[in-house]
Protein backbone atom coordinates (compact mmCIF):
# COMPACT_ATOMS: atom_id res chain seq x y z
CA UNK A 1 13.82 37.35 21.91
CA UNK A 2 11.83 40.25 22.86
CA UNK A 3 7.92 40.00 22.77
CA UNK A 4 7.78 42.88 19.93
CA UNK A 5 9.99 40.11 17.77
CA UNK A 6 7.47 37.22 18.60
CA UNK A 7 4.54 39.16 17.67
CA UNK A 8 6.54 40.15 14.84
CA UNK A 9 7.01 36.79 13.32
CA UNK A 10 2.85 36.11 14.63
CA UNK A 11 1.72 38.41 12.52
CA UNK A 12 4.42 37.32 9.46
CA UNK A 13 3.02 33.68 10.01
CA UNK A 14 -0.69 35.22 9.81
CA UNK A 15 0.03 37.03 7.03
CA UNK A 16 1.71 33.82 5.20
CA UNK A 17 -1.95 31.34 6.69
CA UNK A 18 -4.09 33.98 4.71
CA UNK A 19 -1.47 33.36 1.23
CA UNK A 20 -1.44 29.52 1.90
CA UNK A 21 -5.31 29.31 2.55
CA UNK A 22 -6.08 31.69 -0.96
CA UNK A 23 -3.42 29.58 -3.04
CA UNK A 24 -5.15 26.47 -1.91
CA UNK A 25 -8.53 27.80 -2.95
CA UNK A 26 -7.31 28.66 -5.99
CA UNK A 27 -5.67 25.14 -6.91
CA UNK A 28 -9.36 23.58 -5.85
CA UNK A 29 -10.73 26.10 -8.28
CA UNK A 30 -8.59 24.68 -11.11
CA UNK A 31 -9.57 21.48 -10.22
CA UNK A 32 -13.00 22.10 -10.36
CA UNK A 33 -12.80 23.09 -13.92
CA UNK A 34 -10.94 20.23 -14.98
CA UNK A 35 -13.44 18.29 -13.36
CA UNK A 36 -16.34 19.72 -15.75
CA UNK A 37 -13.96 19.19 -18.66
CA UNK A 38 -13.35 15.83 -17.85
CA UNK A 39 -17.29 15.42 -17.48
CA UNK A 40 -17.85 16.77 -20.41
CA UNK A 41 -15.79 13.86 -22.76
CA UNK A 42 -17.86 11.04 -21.32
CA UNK A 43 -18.80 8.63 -18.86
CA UNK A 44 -15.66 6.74 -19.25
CA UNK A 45 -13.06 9.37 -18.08
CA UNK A 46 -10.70 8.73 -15.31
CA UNK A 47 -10.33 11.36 -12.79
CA UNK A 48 -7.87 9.61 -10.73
CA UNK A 49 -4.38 9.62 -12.53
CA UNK A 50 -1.57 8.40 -10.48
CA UNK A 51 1.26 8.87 -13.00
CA UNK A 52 0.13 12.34 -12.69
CA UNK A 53 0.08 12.48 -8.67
CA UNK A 54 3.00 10.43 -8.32
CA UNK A 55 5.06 13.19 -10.67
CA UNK A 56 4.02 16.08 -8.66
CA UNK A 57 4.87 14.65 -5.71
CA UNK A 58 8.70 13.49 -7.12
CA UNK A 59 9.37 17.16 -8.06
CA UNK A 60 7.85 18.56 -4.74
CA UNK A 61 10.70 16.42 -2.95
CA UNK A 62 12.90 17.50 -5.57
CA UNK A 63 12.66 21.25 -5.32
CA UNK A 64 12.24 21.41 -1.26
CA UNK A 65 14.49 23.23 0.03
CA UNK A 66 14.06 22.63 4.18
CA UNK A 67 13.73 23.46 6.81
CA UNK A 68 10.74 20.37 6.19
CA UNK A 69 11.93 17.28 5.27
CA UNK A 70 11.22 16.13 1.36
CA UNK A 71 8.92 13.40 3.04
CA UNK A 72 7.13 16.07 5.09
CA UNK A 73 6.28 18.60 2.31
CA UNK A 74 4.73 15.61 0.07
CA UNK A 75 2.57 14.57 3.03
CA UNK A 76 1.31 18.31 3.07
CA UNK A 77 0.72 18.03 -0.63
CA UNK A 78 -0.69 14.60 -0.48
CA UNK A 79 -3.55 16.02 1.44
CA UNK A 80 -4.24 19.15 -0.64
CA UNK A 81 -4.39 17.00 -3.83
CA UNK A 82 -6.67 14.26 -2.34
CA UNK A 83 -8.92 17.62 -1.28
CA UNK A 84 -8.88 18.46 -4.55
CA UNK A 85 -9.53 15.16 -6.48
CA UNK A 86 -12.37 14.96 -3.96
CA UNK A 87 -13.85 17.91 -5.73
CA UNK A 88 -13.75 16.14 -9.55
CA UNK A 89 -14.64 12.80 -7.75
CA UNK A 90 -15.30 11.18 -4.33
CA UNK A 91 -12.74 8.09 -4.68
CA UNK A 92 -14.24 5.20 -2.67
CA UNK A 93 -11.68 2.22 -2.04
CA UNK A 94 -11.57 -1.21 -0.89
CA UNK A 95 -9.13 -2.29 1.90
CA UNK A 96 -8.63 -5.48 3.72
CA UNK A 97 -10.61 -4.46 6.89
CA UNK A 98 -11.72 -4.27 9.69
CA UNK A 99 -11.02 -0.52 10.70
CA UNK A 100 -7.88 0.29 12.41
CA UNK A 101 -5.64 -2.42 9.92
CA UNK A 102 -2.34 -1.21 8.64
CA UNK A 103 -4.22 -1.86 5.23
CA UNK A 104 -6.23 0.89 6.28
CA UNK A 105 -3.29 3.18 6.94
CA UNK A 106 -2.08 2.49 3.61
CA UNK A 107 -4.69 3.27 2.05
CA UNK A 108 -4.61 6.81 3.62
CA UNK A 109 -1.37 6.99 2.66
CA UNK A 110 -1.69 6.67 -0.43
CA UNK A 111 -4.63 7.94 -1.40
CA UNK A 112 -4.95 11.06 1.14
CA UNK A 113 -7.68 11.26 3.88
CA UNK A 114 -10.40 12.79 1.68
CA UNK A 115 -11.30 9.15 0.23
CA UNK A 116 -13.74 6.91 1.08
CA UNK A 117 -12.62 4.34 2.98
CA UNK A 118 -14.80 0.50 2.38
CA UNK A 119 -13.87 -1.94 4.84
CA UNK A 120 -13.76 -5.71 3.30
CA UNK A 121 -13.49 -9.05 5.50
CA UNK A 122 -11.06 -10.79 3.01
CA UNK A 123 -8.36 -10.27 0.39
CA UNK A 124 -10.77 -11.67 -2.30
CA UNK A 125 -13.38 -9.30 -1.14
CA UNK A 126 -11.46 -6.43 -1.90
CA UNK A 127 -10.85 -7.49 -5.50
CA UNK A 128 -14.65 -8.32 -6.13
CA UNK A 129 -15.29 -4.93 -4.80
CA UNK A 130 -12.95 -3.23 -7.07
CA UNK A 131 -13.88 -5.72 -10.31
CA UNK A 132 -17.92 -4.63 -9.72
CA UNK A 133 -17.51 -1.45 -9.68
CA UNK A 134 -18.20 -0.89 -6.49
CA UNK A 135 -15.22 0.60 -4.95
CA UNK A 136 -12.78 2.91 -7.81
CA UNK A 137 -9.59 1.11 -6.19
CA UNK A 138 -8.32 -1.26 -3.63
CA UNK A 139 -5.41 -1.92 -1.08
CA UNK A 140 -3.98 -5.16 -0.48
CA UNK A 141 -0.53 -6.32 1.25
CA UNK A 142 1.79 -8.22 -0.96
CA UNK A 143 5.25 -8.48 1.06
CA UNK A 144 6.66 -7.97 4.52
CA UNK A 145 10.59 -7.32 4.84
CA UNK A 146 10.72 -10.02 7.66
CA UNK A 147 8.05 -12.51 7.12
CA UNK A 148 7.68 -12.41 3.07
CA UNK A 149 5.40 -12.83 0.80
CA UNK A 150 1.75 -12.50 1.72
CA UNK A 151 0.53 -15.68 -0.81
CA UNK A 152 -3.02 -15.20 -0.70
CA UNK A 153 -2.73 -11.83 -2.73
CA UNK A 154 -0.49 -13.07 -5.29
CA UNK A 155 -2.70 -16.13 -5.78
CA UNK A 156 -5.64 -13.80 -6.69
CA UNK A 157 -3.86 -12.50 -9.66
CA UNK A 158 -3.78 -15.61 -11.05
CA UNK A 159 -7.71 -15.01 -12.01
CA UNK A 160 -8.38 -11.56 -11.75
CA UNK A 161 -8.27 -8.86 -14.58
CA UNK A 162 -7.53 -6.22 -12.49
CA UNK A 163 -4.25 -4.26 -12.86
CA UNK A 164 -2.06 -3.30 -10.33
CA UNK A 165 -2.56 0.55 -10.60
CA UNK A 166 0.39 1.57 -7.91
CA UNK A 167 2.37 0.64 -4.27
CA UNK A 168 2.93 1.90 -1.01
CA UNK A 169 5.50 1.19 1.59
CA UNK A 170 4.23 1.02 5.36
CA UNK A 171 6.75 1.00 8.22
CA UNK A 172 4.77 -1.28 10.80
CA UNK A 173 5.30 -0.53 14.19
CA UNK A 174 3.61 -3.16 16.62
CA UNK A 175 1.65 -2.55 19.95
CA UNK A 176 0.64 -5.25 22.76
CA UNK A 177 -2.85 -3.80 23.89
CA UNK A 178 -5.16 -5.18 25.80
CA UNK A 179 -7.54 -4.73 28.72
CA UNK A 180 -5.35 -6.29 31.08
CA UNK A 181 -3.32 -3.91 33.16
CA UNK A 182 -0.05 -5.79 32.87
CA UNK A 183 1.41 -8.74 31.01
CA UNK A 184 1.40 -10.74 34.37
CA UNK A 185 -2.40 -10.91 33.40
CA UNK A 186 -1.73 -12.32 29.50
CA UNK A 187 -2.25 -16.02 28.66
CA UNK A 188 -3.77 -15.69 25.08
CA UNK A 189 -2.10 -13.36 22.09
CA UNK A 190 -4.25 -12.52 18.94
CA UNK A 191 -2.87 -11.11 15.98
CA UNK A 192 -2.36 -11.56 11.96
CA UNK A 193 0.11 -14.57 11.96
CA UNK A 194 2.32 -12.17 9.61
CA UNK A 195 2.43 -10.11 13.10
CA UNK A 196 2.74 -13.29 15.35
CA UNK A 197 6.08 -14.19 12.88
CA UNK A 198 7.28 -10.43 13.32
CA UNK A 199 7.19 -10.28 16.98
CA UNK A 200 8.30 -14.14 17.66
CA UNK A 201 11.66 -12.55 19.68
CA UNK A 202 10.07 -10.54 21.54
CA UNK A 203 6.87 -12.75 22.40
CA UNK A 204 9.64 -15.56 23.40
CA UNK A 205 11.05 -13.56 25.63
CA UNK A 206 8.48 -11.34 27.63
CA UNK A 207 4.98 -13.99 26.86
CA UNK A 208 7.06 -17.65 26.70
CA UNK A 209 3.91 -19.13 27.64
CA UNK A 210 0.90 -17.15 26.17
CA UNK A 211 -1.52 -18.98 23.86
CA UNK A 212 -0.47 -17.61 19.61
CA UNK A 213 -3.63 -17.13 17.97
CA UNK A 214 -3.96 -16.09 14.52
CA UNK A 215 -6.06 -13.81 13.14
CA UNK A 216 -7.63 -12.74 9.70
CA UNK A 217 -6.18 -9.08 10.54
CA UNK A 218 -4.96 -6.85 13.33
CA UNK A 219 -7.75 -5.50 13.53
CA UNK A 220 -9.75 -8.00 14.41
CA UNK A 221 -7.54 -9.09 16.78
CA UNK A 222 -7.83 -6.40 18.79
CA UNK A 223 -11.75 -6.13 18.23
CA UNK A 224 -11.85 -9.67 19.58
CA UNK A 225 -9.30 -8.73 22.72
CA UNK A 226 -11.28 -5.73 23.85
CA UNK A 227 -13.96 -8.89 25.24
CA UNK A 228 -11.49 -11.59 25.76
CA UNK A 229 -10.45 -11.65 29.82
CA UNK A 230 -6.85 -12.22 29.94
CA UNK A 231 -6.18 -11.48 26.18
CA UNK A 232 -4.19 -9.19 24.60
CA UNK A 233 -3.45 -8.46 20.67
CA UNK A 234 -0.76 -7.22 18.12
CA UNK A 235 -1.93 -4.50 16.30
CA UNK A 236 -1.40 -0.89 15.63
CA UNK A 237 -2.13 2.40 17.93
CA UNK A 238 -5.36 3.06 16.01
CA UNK A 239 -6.59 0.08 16.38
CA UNK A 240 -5.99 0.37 20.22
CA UNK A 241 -7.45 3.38 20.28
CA UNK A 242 -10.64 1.98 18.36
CA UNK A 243 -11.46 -0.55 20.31
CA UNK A 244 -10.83 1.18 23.42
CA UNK A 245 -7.76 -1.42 24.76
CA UNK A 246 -4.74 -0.23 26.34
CA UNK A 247 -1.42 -0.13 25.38
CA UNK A 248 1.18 -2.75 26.97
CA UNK A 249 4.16 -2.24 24.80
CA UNK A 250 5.25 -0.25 21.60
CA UNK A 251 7.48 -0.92 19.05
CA UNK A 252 7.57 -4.70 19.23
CA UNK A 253 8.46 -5.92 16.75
CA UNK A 254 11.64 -7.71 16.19
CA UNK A 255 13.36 -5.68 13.36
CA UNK A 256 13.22 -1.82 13.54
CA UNK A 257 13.10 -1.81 9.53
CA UNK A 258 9.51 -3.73 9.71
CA UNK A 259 7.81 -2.45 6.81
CA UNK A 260 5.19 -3.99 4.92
CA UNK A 261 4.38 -3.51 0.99
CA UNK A 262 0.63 -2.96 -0.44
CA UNK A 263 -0.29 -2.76 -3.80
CA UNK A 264 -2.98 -0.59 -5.47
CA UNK A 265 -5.76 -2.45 -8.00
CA UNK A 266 -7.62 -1.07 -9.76
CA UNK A 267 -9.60 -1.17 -13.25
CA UNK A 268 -7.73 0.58 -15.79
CA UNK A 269 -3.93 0.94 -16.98
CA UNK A 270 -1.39 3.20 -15.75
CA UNK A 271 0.48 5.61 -18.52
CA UNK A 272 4.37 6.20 -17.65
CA UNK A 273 5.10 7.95 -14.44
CA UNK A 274 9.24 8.36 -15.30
CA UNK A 275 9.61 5.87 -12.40
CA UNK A 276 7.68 2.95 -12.70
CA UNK A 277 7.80 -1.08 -11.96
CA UNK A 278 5.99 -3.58 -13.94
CA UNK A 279 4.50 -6.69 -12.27
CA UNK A 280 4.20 -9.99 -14.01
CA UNK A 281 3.50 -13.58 -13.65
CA UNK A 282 4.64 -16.15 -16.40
CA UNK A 283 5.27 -20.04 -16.10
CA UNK A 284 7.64 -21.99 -18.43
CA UNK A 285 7.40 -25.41 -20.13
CA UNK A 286 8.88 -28.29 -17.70
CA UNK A 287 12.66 -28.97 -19.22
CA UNK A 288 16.07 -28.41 -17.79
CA UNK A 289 17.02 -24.14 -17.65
CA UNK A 290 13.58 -23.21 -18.62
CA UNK A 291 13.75 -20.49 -16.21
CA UNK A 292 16.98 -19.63 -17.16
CA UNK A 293 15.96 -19.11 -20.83
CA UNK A 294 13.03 -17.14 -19.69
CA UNK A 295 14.96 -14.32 -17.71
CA UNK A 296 17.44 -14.41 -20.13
CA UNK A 297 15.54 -11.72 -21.98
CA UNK A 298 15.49 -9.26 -18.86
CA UNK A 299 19.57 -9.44 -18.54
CA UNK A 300 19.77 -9.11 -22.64
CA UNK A 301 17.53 -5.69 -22.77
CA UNK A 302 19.56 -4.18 -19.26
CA UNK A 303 16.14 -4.57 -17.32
CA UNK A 304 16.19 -4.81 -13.33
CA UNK A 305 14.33 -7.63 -12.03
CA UNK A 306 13.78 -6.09 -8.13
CA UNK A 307 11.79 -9.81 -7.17
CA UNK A 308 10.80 -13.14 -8.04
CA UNK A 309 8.12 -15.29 -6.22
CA UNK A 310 6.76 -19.12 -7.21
CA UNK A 311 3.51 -20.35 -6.46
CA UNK A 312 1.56 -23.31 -7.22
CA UNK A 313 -0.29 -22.85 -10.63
CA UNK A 314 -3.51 -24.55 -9.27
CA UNK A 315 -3.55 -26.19 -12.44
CA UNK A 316 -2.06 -29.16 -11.87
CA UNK A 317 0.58 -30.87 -8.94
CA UNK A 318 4.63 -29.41 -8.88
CA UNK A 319 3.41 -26.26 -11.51
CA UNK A 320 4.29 -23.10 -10.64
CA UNK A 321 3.57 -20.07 -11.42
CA UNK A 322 6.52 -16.95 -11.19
CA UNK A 323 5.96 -13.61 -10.07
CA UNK A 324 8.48 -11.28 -11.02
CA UNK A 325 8.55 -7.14 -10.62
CA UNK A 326 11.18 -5.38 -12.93
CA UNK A 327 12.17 -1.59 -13.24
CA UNK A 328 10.65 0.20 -15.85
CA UNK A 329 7.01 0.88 -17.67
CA UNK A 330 5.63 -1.82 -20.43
CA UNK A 331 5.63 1.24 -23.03
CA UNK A 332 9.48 2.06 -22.30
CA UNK A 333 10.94 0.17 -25.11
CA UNK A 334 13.94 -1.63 -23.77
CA UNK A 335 10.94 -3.31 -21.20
CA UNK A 336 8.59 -3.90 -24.13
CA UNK A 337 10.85 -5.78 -26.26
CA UNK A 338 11.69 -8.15 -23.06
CA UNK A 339 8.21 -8.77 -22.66
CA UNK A 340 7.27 -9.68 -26.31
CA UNK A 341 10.52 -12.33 -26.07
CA UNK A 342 9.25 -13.69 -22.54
CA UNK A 343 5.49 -13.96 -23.81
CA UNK A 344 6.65 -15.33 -27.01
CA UNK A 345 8.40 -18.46 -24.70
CA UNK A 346 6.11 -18.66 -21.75
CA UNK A 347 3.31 -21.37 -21.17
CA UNK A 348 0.96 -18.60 -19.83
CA UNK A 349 2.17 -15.01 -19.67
CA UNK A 350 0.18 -11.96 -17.46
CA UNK A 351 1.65 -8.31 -16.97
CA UNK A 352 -0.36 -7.37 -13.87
CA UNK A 353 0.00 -3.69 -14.61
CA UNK A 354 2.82 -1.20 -14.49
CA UNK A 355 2.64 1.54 -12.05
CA UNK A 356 4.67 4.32 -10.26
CA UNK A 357 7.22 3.36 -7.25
CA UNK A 358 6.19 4.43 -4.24
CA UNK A 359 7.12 8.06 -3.91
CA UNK A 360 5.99 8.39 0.20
């Protein structure tokens, strides 16, 4: 390619930056007005609307047509729109801190990097955050595809009115860093015990004899390895690069797949994306197919139960307490008239909120 051609296709891309930035200012223009719309039908109104987002960003991936990736073009647009909503109103939310946790990540990934991010020391934190007011939303992680359930989260529903407002999928790719120069120097390994569980393989085989410490996050871990001699920790690049440790090892974790799922919480209800799930918790009377009766409902109306989890009810010894997530919205009807039959036969009965799949 000659050097007339290159400049040719310089000036075509500088032509296309000036389009792109003026479009841009134009869609933060729009949003600016709806903004003083919104603030002009009350106090109450929500700006953030993730039906809405989680729409745009379904036909984005729909109607791309290469050469970036469906996944790529919704990242661009993830930013532009959290830009935007920035404009209408500053979204501050809650995650499951310190800085540099996956939690974190998710967060961002969800929500785009023009958010405020509020780091919180627990899980319970984060709720009371989001049920004062003080933060709009908050992140917490619910499920890993290797280790399971994170408990602690699903116990919190049990007493919380929040609802869950939406999800994200994380793919979780571990990093041994430390300030050790090699793992010949390693006798002590801190990380979230979800981590530890996630990286047993490869901890067997390369750190048989390192100390397992668990940690409240990643995070932390790696906060607390940066002034630990002979330490190192699980955690993620960021976090590495936060608390200025270096990096040992990538990508060990034992199952390529790793991912971990985080739910949204947030205040208010979520109106029908097209794609949604709807979380629930119910627990049945003690007798012989009593959970069996109360799923029969689902099967009946053709609704997809995608999980099921029991925990102890904390109410009294051997009750439990079942989370389920099913396909669908609690306004779609077939979904609404399993829910009246399973309320109708439940000892207690919750829908935790229904909410858009994860679209990135």
């Amino acid at each position: 390619m000659s050097s007339d051609q290159l400049n040719s296709f310089r000036e075509c891309i500088d032509q296309l930056d000036e389009q792109i930035q003026r479009l841009i200012n134009e869609r933060a223009a729009c949003a600016e007005q709806i903004a003083r719309i919104k603030q002009a039908q009350g106090e109450d109104t929500v700006f953030y609307r993730p039906e809405r987002e989680a729409q745009i960003l379904q036909k984005i991936k729909a109607r791309n047509q290469g050469p970036l990736s469906g996944e790529e073009m919704a990242h661009l647009f993830r930013e532009i729109m959290s830009s935007c909503l920035a404009l209408e109103q500053p979204l501050r939310v809650a995650y499951l801190g310190p800085q540099g946790t996956y939690t974190q990540a998710a967060a961002l990934k969800h929500f785009g990097h023009a958010v405020h991010t509020v780091s919180m020391a627990t899980i319970d934190e984060v709720f009371r955050e989001v049920e004062s007011g003080s933060a709009h939303y908050g992140v917490v992680p619910v499920e890993n595809s290797t280790e399971g359930v994170i408990s602690h989260t699903l116990d919190t529903f049990l007493s919380s009115p929040l609802q869950i407002c939406g999800e994200v999928e994380l793919r979780i790719h571990h990093c041994l860093s430390s300030g050790e120069n090699s793992l010949a120097g390693i006798n002590k390994v801190f990380s979230h015990q979800q981590s530890l569980g996630q990286c047993r393989e490869w901890l067997d085989t390369h750190l048989p004899r390192a100390e397992r410490i668990a940690m409240s996050s990643n995070a932390e871990a790696a906060r607390l390895a940066a002034s630990t001699p002979s330490a190192a920790a699980i955690a993620s690049l960021e976090a590495a690069e936060i608390y200025g440790l270096g990096v040992l090892a990538k990508n060990i974790e034992d199952r390529p797949d790793n991912t971990t799922r985080f739910l949204v919480i947030g205040r208010n209800k979520v109106a029908p994306s097209g794609k949604d799930k709807t979380s629930l918790l119910f627990s049945t009377r003690n007798r012989p197919g009593a959970l069996y009766d109360m799923l029969t409902p689902l099967s009946r109306q053709g609704v997809n139960m995608t999980r099921i989890e029991s925990r102890p009810s904390q109410q009294a010894m051997w009750d439990y307490v079942f989370f389920i997530d099913i396909e669908g919205h609690a306004e779609d009807d077939k979904v609404a008239a399993a829910l009246r039959e399973l309320e109708a036969h439940a000892a207690m009965f919750k829908v935790l909120g229904s909410y858009p799949m994860a679209v990135l």
